[in-house]
PDB file of N, CA and C in Angstrom:
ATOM      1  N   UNK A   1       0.825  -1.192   0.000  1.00  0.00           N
ATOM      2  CA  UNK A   1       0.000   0.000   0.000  1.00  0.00           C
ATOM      3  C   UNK A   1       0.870   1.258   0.000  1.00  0.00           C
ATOM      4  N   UNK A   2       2.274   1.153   1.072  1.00  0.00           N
ATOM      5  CA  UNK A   2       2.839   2.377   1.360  1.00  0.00           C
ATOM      6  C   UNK A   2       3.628   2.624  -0.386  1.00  0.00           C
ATOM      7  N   UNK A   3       3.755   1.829  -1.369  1.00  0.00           N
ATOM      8  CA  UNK A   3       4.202   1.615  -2.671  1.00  0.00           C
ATOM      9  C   UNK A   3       3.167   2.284  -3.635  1.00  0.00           C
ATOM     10  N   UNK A   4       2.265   1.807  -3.453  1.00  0.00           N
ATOM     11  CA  UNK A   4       1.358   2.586  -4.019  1.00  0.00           C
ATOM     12  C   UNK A   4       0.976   3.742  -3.962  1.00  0.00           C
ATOM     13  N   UNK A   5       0.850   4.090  -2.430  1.00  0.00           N
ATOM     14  CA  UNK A   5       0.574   5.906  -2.773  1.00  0.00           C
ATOM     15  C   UNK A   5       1.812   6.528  -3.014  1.00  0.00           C
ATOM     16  N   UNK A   6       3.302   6.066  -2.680  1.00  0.00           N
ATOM     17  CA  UNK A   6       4.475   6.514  -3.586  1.00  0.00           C
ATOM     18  C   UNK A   6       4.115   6.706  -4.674  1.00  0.00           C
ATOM     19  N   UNK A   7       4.205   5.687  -5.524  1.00  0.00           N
ATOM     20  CA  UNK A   7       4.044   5.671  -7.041  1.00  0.00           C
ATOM     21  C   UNK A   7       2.843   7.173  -7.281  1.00  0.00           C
ATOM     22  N   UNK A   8       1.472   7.516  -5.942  1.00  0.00           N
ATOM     23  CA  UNK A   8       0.767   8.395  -6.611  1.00  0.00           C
ATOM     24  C   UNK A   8       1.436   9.616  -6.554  1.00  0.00           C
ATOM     25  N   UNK A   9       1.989   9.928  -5.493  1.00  0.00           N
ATOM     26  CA  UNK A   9       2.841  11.343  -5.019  1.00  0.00           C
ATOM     27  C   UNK A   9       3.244  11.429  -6.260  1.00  0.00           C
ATOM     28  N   UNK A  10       4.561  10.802  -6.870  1.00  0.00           N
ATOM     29  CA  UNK A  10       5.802  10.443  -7.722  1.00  0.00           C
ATOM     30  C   UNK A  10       4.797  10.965  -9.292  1.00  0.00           C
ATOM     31  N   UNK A  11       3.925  10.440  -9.497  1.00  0.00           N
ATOM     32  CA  UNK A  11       2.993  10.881 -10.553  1.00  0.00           C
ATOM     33  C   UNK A  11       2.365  12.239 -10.206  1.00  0.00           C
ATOM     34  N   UNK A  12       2.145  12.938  -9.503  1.00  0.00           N
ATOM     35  CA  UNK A  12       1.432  14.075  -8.867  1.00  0.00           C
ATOM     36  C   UNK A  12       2.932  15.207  -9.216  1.00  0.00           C
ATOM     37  N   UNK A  13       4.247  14.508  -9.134  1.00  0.00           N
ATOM     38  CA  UNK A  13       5.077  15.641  -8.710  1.00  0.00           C
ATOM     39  C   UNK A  13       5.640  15.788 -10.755  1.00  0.00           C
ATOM     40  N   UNK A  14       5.175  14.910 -11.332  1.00  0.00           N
ATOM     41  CA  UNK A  14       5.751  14.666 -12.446  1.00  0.00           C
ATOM     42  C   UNK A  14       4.423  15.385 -13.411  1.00  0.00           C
ATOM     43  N   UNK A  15       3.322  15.018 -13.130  1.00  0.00           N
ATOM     44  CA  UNK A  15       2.065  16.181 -13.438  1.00  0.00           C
ATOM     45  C   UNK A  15       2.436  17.809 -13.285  1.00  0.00           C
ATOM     46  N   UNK A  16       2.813  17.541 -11.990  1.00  0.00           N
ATOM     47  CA  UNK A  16       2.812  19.481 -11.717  1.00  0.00           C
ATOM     48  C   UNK A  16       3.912  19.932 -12.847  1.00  0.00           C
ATOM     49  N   UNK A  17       5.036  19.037 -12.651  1.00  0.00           N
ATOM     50  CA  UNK A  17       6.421  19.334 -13.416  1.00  0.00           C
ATOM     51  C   UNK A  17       5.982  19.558 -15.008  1.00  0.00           C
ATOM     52  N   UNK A  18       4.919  18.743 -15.960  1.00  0.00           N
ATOM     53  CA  UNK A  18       4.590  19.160 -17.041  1.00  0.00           C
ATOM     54  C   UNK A  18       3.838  20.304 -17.241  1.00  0.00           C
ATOM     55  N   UNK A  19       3.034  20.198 -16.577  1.00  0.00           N
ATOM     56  CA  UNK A  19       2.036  21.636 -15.948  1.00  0.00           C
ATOM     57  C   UNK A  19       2.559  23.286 -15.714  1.00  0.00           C
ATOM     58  N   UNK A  20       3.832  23.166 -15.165  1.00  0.00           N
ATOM     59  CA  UNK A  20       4.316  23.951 -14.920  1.00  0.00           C
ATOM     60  C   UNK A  20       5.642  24.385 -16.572  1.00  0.00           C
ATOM     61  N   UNK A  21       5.140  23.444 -16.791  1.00  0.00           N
ATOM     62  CA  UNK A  21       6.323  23.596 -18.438  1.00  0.00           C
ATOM     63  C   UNK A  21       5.732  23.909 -19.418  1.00  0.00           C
ATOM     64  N   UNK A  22       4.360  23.292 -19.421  1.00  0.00           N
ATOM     65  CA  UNK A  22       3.184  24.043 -20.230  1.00  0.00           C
ATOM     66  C   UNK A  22       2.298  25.439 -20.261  1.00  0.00           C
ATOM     67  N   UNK A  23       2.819  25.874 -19.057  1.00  0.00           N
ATOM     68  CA  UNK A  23       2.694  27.300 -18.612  1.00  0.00           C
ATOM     69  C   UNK A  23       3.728  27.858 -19.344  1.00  0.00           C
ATOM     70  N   UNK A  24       4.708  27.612 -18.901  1.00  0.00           N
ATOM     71  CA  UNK A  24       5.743  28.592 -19.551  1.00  0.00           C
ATOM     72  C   UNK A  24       5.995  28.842 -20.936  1.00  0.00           C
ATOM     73  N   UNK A  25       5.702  27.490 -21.366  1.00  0.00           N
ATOM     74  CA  UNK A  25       6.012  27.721 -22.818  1.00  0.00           C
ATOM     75  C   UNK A  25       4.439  28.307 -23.549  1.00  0.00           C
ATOM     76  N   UNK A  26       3.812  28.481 -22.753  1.00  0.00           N
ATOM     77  CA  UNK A  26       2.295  29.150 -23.204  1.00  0.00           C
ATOM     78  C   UNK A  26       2.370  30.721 -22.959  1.00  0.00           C
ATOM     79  N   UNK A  27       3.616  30.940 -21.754  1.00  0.00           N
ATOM     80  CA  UNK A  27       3.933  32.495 -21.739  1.00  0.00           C
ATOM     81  C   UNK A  27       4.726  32.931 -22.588  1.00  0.00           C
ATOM     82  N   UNK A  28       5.751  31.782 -23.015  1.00  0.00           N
ATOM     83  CA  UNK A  28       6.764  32.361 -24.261  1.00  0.00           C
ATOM     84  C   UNK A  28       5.724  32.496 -25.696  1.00  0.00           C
ATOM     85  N   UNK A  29       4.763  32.012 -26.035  1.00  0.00           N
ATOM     86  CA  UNK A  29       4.302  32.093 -26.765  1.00  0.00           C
ATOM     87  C   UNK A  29       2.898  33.301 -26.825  1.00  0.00           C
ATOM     88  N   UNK A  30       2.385  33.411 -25.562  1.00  0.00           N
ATOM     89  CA  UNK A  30       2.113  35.228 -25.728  1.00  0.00           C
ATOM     90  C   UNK A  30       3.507  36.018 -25.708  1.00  0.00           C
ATOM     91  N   UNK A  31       3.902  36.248 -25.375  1.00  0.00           N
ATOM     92  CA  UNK A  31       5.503  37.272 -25.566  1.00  0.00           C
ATOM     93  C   UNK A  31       5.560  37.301 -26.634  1.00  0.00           C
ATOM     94  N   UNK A  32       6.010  36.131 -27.444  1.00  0.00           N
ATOM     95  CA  UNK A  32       6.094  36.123 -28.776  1.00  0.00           C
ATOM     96  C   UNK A  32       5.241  36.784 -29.862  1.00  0.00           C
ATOM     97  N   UNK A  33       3.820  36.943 -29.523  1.00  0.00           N
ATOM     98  CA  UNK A  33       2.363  37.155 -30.390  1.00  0.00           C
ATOM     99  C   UNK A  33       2.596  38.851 -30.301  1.00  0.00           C
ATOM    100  N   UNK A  34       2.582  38.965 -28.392  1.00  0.00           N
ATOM    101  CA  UNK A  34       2.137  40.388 -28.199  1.00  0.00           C
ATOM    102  C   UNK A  34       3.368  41.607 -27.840  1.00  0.00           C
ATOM    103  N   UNK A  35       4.575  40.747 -27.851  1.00  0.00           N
ATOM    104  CA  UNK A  35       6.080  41.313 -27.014  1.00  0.00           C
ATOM    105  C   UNK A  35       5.338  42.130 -25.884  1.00  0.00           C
ATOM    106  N   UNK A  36       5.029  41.493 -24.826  1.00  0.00           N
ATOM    107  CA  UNK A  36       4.494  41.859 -23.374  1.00  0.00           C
ATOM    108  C   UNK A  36       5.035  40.526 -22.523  1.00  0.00           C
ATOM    109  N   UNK A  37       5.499  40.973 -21.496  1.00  0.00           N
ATOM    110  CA  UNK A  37       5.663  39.995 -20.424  1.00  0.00           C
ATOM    111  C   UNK A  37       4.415  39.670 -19.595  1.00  0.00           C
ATOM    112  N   UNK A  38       3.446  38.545 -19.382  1.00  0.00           N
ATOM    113  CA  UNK A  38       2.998  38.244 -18.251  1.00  0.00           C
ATOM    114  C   UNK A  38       3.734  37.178 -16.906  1.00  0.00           C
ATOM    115  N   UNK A  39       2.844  37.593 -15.981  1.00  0.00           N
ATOM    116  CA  UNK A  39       3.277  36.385 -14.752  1.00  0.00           C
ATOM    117  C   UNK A  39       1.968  35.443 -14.865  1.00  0.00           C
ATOM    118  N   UNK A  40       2.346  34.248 -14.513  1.00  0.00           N
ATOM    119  CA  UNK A  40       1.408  33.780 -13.864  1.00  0.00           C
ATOM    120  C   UNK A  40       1.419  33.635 -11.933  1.00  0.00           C
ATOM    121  N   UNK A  41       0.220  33.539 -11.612  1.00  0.00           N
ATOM    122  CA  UNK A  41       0.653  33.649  -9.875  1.00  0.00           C
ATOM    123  C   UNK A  41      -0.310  32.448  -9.609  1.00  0.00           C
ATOM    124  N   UNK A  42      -0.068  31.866  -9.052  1.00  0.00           N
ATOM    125  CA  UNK A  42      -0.631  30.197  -8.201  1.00  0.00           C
ATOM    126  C   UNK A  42      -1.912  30.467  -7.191  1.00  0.00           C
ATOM    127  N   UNK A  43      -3.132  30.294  -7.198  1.00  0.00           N
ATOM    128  CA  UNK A  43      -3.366  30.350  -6.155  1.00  0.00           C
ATOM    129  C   UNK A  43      -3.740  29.374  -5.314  1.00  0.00           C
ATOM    130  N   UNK A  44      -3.357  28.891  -4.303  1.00  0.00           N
ATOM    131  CA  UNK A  44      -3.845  27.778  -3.673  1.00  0.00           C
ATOM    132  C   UNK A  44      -4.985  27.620  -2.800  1.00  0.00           C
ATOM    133  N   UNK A  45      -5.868  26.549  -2.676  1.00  0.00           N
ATOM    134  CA  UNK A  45      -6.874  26.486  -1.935  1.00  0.00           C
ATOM    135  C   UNK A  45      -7.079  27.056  -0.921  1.00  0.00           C
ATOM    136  N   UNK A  46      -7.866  27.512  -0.783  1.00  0.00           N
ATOM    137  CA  UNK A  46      -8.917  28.618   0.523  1.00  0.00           C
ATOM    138  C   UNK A  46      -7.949  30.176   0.451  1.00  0.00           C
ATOM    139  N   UNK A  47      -6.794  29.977  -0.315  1.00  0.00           N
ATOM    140  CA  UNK A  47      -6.311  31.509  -0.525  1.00  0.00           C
ATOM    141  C   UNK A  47      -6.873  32.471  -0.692  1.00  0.00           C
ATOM    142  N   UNK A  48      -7.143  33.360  -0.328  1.00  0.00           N
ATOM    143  CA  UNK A  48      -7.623  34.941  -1.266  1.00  0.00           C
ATOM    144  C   UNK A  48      -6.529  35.540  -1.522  1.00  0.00           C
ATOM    145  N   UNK A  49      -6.998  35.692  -2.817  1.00  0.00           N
ATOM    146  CA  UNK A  49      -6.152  36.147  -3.640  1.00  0.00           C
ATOM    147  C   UNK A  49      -6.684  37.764  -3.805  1.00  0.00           C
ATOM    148  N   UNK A  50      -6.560  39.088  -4.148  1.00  0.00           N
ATOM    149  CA  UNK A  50      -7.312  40.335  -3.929  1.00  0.00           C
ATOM    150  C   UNK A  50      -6.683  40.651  -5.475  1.00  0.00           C
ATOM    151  N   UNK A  51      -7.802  41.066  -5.979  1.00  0.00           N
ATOM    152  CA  UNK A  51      -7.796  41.079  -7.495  1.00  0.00           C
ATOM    153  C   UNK A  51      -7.575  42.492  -7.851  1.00  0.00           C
ATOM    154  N   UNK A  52      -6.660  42.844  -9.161  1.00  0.00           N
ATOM    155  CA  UNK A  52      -6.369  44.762  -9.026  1.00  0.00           C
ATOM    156  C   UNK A  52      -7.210  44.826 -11.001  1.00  0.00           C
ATOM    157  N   UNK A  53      -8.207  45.277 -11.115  1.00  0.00           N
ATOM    158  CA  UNK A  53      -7.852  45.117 -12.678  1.00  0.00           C
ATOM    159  C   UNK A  53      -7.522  46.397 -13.562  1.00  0.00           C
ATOM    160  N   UNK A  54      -6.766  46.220 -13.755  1.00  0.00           N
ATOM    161  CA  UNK A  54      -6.191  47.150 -14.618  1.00  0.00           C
ATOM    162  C   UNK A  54      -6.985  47.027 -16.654  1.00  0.00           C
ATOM    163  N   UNK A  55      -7.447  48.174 -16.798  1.00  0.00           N
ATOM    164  CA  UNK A  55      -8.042  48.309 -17.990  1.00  0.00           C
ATOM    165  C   UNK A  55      -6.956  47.747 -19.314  1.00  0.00           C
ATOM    166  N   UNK A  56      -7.372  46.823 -19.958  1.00  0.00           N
ATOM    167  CA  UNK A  56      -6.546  46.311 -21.247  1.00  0.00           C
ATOM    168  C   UNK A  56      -6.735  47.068 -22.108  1.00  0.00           C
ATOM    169  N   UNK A  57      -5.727  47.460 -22.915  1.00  0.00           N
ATOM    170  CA  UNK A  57      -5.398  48.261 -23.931  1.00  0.00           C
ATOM    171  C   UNK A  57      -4.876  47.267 -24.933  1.00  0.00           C
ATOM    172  N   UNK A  58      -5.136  47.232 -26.178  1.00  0.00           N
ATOM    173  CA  UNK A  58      -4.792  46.582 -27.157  1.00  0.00           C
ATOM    174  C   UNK A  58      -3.366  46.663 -27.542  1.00  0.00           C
ATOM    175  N   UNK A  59      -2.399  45.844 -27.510  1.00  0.00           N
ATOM    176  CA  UNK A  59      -1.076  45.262 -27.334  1.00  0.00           C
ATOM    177  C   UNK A  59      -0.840  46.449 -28.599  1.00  0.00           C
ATOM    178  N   UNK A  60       0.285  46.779 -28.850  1.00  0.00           N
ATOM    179  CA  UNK A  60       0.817  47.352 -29.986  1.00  0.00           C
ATOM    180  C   UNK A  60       1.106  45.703 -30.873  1.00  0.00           C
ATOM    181  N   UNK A  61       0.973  46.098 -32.281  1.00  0.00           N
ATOM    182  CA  UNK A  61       1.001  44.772 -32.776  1.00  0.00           C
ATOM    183  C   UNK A  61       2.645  44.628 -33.057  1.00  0.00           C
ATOM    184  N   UNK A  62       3.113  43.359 -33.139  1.00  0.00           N
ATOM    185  CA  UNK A  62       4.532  42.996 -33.081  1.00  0.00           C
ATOM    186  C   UNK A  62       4.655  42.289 -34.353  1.00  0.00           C
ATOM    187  N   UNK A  63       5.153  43.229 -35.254  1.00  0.00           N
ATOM    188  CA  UNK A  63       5.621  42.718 -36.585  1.00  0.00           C
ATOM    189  C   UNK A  63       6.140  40.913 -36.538  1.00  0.00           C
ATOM    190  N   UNK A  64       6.047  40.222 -36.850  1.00  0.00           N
ATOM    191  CA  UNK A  64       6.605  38.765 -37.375  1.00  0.00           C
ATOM    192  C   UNK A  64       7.260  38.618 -38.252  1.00  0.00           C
ATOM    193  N   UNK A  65       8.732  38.316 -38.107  1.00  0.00           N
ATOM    194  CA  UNK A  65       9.622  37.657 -38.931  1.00  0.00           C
ATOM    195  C   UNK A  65       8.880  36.546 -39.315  1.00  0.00           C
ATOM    196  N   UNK A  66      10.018  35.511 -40.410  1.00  0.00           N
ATOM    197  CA  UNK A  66       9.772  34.153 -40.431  1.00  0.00           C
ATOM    198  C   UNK A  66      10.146  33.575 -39.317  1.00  0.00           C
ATOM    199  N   UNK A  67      10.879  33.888 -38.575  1.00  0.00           N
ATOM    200  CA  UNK A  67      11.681  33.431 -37.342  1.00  0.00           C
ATOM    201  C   UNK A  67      11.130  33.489 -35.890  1.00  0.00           C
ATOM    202  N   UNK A  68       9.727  34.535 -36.061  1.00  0.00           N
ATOM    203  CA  UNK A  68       9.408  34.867 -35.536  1.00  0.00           C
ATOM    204  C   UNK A  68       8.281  33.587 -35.039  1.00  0.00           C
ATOM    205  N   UNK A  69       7.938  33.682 -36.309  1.00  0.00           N
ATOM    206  CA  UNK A  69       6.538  32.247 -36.459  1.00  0.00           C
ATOM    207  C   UNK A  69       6.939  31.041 -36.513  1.00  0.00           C
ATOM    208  N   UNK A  70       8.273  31.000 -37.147  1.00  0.00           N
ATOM    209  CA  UNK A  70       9.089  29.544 -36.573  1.00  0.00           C
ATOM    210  C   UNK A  70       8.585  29.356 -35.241  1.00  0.00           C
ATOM    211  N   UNK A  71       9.486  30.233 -34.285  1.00  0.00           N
ATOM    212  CA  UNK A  71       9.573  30.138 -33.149  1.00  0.00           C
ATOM    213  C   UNK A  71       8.376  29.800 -32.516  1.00  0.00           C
ATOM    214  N   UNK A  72       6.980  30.615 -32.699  1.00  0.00           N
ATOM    215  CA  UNK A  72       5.738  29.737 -32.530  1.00  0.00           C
ATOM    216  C   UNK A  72       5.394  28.954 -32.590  1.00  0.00           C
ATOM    217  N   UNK A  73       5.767  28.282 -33.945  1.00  0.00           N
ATOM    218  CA  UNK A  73       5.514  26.919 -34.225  1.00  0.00           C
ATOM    219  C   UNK A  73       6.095  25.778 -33.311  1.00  0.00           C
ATOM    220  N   UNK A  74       7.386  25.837 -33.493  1.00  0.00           N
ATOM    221  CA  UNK A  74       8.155  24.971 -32.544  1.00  0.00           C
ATOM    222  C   UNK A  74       7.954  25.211 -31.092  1.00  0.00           C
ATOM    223  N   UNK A  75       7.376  25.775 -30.432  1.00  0.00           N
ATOM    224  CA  UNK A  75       7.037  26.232 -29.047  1.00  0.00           C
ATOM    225  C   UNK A  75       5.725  25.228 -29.112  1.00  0.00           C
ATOM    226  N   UNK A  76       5.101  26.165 -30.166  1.00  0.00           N
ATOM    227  CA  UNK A  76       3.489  25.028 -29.907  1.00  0.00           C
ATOM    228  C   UNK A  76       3.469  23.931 -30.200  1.00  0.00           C
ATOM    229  N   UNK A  77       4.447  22.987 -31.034  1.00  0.00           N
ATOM    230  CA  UNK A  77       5.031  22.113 -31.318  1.00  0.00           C
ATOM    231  C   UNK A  77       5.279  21.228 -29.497  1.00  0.00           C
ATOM    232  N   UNK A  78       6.291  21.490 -28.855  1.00  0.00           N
ATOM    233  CA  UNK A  78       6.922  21.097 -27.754  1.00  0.00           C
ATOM    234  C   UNK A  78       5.550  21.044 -26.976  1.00  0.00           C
ATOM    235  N   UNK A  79       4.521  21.836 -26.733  1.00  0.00           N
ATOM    236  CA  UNK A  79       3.673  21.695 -26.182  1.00  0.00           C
ATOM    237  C   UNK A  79       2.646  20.421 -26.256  1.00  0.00           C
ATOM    238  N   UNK A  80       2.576  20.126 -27.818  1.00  0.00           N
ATOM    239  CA  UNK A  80       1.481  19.240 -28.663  1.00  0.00           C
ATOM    240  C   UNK A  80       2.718  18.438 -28.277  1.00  0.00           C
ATOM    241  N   UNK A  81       3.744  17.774 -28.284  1.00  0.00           N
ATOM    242  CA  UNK A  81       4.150  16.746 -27.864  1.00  0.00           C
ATOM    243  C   UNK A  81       4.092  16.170 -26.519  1.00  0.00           C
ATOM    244  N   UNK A  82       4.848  16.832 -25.691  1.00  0.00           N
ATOM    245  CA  UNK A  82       4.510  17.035 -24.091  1.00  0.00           C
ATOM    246  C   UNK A  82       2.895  16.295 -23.919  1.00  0.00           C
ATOM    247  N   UNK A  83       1.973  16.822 -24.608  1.00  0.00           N
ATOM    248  CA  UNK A  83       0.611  16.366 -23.976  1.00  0.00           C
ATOM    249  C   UNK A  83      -0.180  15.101 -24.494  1.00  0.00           C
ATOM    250  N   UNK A  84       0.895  14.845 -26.223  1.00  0.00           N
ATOM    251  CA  UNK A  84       0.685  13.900 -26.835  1.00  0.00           C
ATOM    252  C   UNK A  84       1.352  12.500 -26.226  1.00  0.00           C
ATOM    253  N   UNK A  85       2.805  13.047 -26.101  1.00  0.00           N
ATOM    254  CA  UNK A  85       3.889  12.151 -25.904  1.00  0.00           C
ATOM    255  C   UNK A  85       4.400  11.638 -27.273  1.00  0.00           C
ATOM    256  N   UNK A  86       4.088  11.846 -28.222  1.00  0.00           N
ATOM    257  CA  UNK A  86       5.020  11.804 -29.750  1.00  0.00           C
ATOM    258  C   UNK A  86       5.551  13.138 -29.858  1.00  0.00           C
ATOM    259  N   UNK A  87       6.544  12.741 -31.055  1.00  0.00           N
ATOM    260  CA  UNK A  87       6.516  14.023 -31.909  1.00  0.00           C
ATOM    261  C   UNK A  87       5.884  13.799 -33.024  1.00  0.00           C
ATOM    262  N   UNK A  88       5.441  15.220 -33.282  1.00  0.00           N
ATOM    263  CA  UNK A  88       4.243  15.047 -34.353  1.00  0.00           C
ATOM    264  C   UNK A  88       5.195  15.404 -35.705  1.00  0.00           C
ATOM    265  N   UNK A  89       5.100  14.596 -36.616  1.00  0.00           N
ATOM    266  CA  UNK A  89       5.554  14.250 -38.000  1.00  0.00           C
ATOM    267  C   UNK A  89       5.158  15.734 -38.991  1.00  0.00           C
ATOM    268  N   UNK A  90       3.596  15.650 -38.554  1.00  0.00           N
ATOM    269  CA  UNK A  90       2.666  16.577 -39.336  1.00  0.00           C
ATOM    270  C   UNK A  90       3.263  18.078 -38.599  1.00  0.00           C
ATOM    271  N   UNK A  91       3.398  18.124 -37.539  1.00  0.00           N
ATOM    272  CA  UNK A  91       3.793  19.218 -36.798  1.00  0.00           C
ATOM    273  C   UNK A  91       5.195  20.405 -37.830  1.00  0.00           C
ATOM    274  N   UNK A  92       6.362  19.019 -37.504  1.00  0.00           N
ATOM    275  CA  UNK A  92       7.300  19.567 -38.511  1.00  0.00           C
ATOM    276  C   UNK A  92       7.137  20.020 -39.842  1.00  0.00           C
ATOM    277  N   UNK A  93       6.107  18.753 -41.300  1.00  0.00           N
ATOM    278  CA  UNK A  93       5.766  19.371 -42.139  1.00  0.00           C
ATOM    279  C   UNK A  93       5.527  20.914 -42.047  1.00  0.00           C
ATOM    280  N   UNK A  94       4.408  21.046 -41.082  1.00  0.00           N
ATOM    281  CA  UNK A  94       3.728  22.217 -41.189  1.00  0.00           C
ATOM    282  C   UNK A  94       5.304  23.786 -40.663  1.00  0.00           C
ATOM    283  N   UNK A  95       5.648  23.220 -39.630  1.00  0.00           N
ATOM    284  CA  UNK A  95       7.288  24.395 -39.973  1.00  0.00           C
ATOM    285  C   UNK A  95       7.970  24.927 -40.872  1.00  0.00           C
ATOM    286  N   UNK A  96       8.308  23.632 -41.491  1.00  0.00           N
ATOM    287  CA  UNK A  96       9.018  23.746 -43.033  1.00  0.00           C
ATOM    288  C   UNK A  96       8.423  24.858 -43.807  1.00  0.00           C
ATOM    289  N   UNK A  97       6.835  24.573 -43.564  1.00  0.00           N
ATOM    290  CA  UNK A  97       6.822  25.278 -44.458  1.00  0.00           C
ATOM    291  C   UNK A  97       6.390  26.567 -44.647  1.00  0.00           C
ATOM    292  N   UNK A  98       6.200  27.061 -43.519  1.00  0.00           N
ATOM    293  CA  UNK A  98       6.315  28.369 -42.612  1.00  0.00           C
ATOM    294  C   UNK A  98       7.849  28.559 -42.881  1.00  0.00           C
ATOM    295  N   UNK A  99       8.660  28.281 -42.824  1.00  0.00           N
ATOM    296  CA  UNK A  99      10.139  28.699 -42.919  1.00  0.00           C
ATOM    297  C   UNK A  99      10.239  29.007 -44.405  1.00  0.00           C
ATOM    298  N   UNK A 100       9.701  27.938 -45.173  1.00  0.00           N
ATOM    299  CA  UNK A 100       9.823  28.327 -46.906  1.00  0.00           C
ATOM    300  C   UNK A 100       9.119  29.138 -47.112  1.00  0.00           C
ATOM    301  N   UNK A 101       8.030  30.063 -46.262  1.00  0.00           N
ATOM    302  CA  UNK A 101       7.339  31.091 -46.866  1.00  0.00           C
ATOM    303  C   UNK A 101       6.100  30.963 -47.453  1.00  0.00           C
ATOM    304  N   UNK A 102       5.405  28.828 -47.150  1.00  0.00           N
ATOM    305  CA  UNK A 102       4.433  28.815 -48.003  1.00  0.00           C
ATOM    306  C   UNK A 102       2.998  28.768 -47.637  1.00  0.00           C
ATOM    307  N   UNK A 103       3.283  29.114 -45.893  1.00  0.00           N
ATOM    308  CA  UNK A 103       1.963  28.452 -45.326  1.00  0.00           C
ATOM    309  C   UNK A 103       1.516  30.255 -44.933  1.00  0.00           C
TER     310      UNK A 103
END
């Protein structure tokens, strides 16, 4: 039994660990869209959290290289694997050809 709820912790700490990688690479990929930094902040159960909202203003738009949208791609790429657990074949096609200028 004491093996078993190991094994659940051990899965719980390896969840958060993707979770927490899928965040980030979901913040590199607004940065990328809007060139703005966000945080994310955690909140944990029964926390109050005290909310400030600040009025959104429409991002200045951020010109895109090819390099630019590469970089998207392959970000959202790492993500779609991570949750797949392959790498996606179709994924790369679709880079290429964003890099050649055709998509």
């Amino acid at each position: 039994m004491a093996l078993f709820l190991s094994n659940l912790q051990e899965m719980d700490k390896e969840r958060n660990k993707m979770a927490e990688k899928i965040l980030n690479l979901s913040l590199e990929i607004i940065y990328l869209v809007t060139g703005e930094d966000y945080t994310v902040i955690k909140k944990m159960p029964g926390e109050s959290v005290e909310r400030t909202y600040i009025p959104i203003t429409m991002p200045h738009p951020v010109l895109h290289d090819g390099s630019s949208k590469q970089k998207i791609l392959d970000v959202t790429n790492k993500i779609l694997e991570m949750l797949s657990g392959e790498v996606s074949a179709a994924g790369n096609a679709v880079s290429r050809d964003v890099a050649r200028g055709s998509a």
